[in-house]
Protein backbone atom coordinates (compact mmCIF):
# COMPACT_ATOMS: atom_id res chain seq x y z
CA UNK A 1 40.08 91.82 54.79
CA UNK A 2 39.61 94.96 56.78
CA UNK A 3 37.12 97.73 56.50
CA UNK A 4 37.67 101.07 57.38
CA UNK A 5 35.94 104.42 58.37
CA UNK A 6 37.17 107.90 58.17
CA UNK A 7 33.86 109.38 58.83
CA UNK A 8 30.10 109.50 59.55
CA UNK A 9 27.24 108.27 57.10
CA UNK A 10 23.95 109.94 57.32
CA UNK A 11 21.20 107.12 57.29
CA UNK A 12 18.90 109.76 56.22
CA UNK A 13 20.92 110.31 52.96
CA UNK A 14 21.88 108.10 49.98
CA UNK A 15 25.13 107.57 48.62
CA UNK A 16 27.13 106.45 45.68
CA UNK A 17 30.61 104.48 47.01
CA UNK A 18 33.17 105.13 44.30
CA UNK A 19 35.55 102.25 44.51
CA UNK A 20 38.72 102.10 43.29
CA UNK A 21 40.28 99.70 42.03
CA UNK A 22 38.66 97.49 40.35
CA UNK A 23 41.12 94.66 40.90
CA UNK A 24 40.72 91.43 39.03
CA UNK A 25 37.36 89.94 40.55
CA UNK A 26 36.15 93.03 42.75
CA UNK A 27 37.23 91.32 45.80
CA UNK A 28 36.88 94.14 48.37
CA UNK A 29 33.85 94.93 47.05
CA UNK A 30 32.12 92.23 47.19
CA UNK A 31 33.37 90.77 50.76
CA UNK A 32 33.12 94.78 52.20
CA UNK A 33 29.82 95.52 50.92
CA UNK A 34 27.97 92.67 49.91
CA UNK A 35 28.68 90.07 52.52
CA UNK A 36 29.30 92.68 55.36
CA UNK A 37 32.19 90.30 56.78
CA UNK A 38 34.12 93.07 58.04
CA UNK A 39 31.23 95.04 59.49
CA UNK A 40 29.72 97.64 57.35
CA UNK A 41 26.46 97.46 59.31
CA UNK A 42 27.97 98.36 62.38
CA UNK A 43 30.64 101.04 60.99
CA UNK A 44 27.19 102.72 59.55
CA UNK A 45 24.46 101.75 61.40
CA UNK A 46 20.71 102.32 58.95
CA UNK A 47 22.83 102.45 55.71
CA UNK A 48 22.19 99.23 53.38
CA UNK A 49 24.87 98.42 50.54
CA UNK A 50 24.19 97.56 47.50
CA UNK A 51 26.73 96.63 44.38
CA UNK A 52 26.58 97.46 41.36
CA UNK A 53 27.14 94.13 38.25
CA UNK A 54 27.45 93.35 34.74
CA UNK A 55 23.83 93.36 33.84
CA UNK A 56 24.61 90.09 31.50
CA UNK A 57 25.38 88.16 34.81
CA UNK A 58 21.65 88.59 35.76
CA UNK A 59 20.65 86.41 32.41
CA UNK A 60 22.11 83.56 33.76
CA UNK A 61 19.25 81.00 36.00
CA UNK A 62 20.22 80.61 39.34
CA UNK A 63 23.76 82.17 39.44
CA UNK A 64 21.02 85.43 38.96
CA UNK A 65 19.36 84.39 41.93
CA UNK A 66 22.65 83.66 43.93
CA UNK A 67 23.77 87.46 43.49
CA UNK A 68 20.41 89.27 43.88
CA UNK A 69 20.53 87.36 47.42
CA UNK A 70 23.81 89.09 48.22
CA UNK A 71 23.14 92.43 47.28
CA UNK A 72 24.38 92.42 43.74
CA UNK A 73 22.13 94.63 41.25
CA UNK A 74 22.35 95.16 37.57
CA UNK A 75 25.09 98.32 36.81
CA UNK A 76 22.36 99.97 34.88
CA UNK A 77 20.92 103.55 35.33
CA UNK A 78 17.44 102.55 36.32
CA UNK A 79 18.60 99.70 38.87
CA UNK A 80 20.86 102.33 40.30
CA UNK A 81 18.06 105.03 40.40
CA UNK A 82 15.28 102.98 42.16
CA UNK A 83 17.45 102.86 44.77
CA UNK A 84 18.84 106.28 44.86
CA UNK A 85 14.78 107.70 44.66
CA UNK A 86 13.90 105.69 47.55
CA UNK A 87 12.61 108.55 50.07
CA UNK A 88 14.11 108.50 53.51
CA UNK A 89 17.65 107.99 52.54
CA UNK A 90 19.25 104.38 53.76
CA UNK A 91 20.81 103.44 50.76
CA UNK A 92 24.33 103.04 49.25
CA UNK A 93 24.99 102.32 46.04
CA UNK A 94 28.14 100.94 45.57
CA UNK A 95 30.03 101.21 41.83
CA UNK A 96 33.41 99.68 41.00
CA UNK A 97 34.15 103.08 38.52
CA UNK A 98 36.95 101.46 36.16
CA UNK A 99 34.44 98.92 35.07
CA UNK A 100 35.94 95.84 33.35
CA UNK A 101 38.48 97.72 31.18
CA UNK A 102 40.57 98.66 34.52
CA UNK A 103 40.75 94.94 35.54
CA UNK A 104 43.19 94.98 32.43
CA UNK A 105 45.67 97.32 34.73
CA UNK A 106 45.54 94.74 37.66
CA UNK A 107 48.97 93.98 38.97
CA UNK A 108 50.64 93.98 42.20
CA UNK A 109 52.13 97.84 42.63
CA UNK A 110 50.29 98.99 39.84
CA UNK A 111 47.60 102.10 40.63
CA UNK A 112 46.44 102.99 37.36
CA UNK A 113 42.41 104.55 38.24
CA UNK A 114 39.87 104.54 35.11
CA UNK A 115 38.34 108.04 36.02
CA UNK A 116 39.37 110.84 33.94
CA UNK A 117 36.22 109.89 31.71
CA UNK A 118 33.99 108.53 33.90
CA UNK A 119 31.40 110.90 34.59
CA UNK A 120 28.31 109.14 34.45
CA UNK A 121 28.16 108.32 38.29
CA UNK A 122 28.56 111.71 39.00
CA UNK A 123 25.88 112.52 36.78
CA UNK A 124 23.70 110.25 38.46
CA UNK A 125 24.54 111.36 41.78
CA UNK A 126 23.72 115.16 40.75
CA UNK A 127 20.33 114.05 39.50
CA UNK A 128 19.37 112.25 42.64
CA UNK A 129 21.08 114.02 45.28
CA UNK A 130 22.84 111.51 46.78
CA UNK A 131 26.20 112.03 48.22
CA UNK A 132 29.66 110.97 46.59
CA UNK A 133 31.77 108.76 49.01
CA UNK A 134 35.00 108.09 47.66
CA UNK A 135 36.76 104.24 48.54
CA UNK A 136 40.18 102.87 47.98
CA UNK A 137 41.31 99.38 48.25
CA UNK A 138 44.84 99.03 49.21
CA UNK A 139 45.83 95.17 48.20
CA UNK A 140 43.33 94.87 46.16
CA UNK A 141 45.88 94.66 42.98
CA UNK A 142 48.07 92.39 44.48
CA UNK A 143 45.88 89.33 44.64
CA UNK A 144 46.72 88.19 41.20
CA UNK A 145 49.98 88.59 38.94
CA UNK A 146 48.60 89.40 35.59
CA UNK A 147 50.28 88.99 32.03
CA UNK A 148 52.49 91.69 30.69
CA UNK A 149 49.90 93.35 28.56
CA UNK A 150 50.88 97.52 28.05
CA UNK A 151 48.86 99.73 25.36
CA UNK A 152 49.50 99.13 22.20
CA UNK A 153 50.88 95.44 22.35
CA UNK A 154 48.88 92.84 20.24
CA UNK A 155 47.21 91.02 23.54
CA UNK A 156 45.83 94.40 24.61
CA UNK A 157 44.38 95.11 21.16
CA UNK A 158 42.85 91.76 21.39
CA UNK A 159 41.44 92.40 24.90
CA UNK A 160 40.16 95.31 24.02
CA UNK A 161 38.52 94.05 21.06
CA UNK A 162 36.87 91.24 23.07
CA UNK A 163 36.19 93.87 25.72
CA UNK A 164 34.02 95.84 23.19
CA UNK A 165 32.28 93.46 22.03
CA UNK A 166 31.18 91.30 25.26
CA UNK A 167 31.22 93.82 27.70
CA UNK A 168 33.02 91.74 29.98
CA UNK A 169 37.13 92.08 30.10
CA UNK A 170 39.76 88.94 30.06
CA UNK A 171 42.75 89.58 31.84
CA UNK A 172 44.89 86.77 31.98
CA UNK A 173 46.05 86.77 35.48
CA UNK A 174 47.57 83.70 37.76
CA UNK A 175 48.30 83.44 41.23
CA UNK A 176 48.94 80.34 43.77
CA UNK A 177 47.34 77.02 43.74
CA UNK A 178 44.98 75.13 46.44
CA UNK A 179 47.90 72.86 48.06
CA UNK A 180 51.44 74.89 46.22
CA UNK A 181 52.18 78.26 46.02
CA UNK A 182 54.44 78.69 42.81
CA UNK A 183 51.05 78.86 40.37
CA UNK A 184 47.47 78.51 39.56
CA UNK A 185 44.59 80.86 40.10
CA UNK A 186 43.92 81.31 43.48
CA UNK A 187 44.66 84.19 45.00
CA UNK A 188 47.40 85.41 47.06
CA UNK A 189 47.44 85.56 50.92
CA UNK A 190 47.81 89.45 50.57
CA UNK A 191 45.75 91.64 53.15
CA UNK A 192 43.00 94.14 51.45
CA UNK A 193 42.30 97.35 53.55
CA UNK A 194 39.26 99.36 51.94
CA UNK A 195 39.01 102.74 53.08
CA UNK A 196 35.46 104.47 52.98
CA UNK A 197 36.63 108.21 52.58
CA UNK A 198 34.06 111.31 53.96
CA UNK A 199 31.43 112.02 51.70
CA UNK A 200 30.92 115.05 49.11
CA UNK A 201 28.09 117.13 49.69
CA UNK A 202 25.88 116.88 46.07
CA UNK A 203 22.65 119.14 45.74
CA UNK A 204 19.71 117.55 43.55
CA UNK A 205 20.17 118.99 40.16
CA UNK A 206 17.97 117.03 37.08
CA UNK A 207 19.62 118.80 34.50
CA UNK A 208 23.59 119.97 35.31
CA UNK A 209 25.26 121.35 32.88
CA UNK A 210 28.75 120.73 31.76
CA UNK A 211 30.36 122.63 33.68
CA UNK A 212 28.67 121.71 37.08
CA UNK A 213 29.68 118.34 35.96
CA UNK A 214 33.34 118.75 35.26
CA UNK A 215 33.43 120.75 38.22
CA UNK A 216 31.82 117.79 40.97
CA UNK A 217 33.86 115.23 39.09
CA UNK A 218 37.22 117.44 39.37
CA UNK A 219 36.09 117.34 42.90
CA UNK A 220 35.70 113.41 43.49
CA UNK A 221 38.82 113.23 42.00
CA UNK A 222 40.45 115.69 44.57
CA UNK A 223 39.04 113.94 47.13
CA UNK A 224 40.14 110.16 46.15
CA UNK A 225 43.63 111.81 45.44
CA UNK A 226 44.03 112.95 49.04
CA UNK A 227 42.03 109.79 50.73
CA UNK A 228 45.18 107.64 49.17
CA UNK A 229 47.40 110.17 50.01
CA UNK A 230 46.82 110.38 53.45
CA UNK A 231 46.58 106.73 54.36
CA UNK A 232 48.91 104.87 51.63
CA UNK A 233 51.87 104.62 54.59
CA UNK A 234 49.44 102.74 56.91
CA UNK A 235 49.66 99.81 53.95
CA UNK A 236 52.79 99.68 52.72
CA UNK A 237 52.50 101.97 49.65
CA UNK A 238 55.45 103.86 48.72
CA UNK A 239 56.01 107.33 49.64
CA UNK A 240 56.69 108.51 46.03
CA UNK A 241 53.70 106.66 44.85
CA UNK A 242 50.85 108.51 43.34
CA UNK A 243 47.64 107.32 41.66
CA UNK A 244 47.29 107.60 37.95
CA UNK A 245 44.54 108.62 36.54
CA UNK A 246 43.63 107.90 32.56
C-alpha cells in the first residue's frame, strides 16, 4: 500500500477527496486515510482525514465505537458539513463517490467510475467552499475476483434490488485463502497505489445553480480523467485503457 502526492494541501483550507474506485471493501481508503499507514500526516502536514460510511454501520454497539476511533463518520450531509464549517481549514473529508452500487463493478482490469450522476459532493463542496481533490486507486479492483454479474442479468437485478432496499450492496466476490491460494475470501497480494491528484479551486456559493453545478462537476471529471491518464503506466495499466464513466 503506497500513498502518493502530486501536489500541495493548504492546511488553512478544507477539502473533499474524491476517491475512485470504490473497490470491494474500500481498502485504500481506509488504510490511506484512516489509519495513516502510508503517511498522510507527513505528505500533508495540519490536514486531518476523515472518511466518509454507511450511516447504518454507526447503529451497531461497539463496532460504532471501533470506527468513530479511526476516523470513520456517518456519509450524511450534516456529518460531512460540521466538518467542512469548521473555521480555520484543517480538514479533509474523504468520500468513496460510487457508493455501494460501484462495488458491483469490482473486478481485476475493470475501471468502470460511478460519477456521471453524482453531483451531490460537488454540491456540498460549492456550499462550503472547500476544495475538490480528486484520488485514484490503482489495484484497488484487483483484490478480489468477483462473479460475472453484467446489467441486465438476473443476479444484477437481484443486487440491485437488495441494493435499494438496504442501502448496502452484495457483490459476491472471492479471492485466496489464509494458508492456499486457489480460493476463499482473502484478498490478493496485489499492490494498491492511491494517487491524491492537485486540488480544484471551489468559491463558497450557498445556492449554485445548475449550471455552476454541471459546470464544477464537468470539471472534477476532467481532472480525474487526466490524473489516471497521466500516471496509469507507472502501475501497469494499459496504454489503451481509459476510465468509464456511467
Amino acid at each position: 500500500m503506497r500513498l502518493v502526492k502530486t501536489a500541495d494541501l493548504d492546511p488553512r483550507q478544507n477539502y473533499i477527496l474524491g476517491f475512485h474506485p470504490h473497490g470491494i471493501l474500500v481498502a485504500g481508503a481506509f488504510i490511506n486515510f484512516c489509519t495513516y499507514a502510508t503517511g498522510f500526516r507527513k505528505l500533508f502536514p495540519g490536514l486531518d482525514s476523515f472518511l466518509l460510511m454507511l450511516p447504518l454501520w454507526f447503529r451497531a454497539p461497539f463496532f460504532r465505537d471501533y470506527i468513530m476511533m479511526a476516523g470513520l463518520i456517518p456519509s450524511d450531509k450534516e456529518s460531512a458539513s460540521y466538518l467542512l464549517r469548521r473555521q480555520g481549514g484543517g480538514n479533509a473529508v474523504v468520500i468513496a463517490v460510487g457508493g455501494a452500487p460501484e462495488a458491483l463493478d469490482a473486478r481485476p482490469g475493470a475501471f468502470i467510475i460511478l460519477l456521471a450522476n453524482k453531483k451531490g459532493f460537488v454540491k456540498l463542496a460549492m456550499e462550503h467552499g472547500a476544495h475538490l481533490v480528486p484520488v485514484f486507486s490503482f489495484g484497488e479492483n484487483e483484490l478480489f475476483d468477483q462473479v460475472e454479474n453484467p446489467r441486465g442479468t438476473w443476479i444484477r437485478l437481484i443486487q440491485d434490488k437488495l441494493q435499494s432496499i438496504m442501502g448496502i450492496s452484495l457483490p459476491l466476490f472471492h479471492a485466496r485463502g489464509i494458508f492456499q491460494y486457489s480460493y476463499g475470501i482473502m484478498p490478493y497480494r496485489k499492490p494498491i497505489n492511491t494517487v491524491v491528484g492537485r486540488p480544484i479551486r471551489v468559491e463558497k456559493n450557498e445556492k449554485p445553480t445548475v449550471d455552476e453545478l454541471d459546470a464544477l462537476h464537468q470539471l472534477y471529471t476532467e481532472e480525474l480523467s487526466q490524473l489516471f491518464e497521466e500516471h496509469k503506466g507507472k502501475y501497469g495499466v494499459p496504454e489503451d485503457q481509459h476510465l468509464s464513466f456511467v
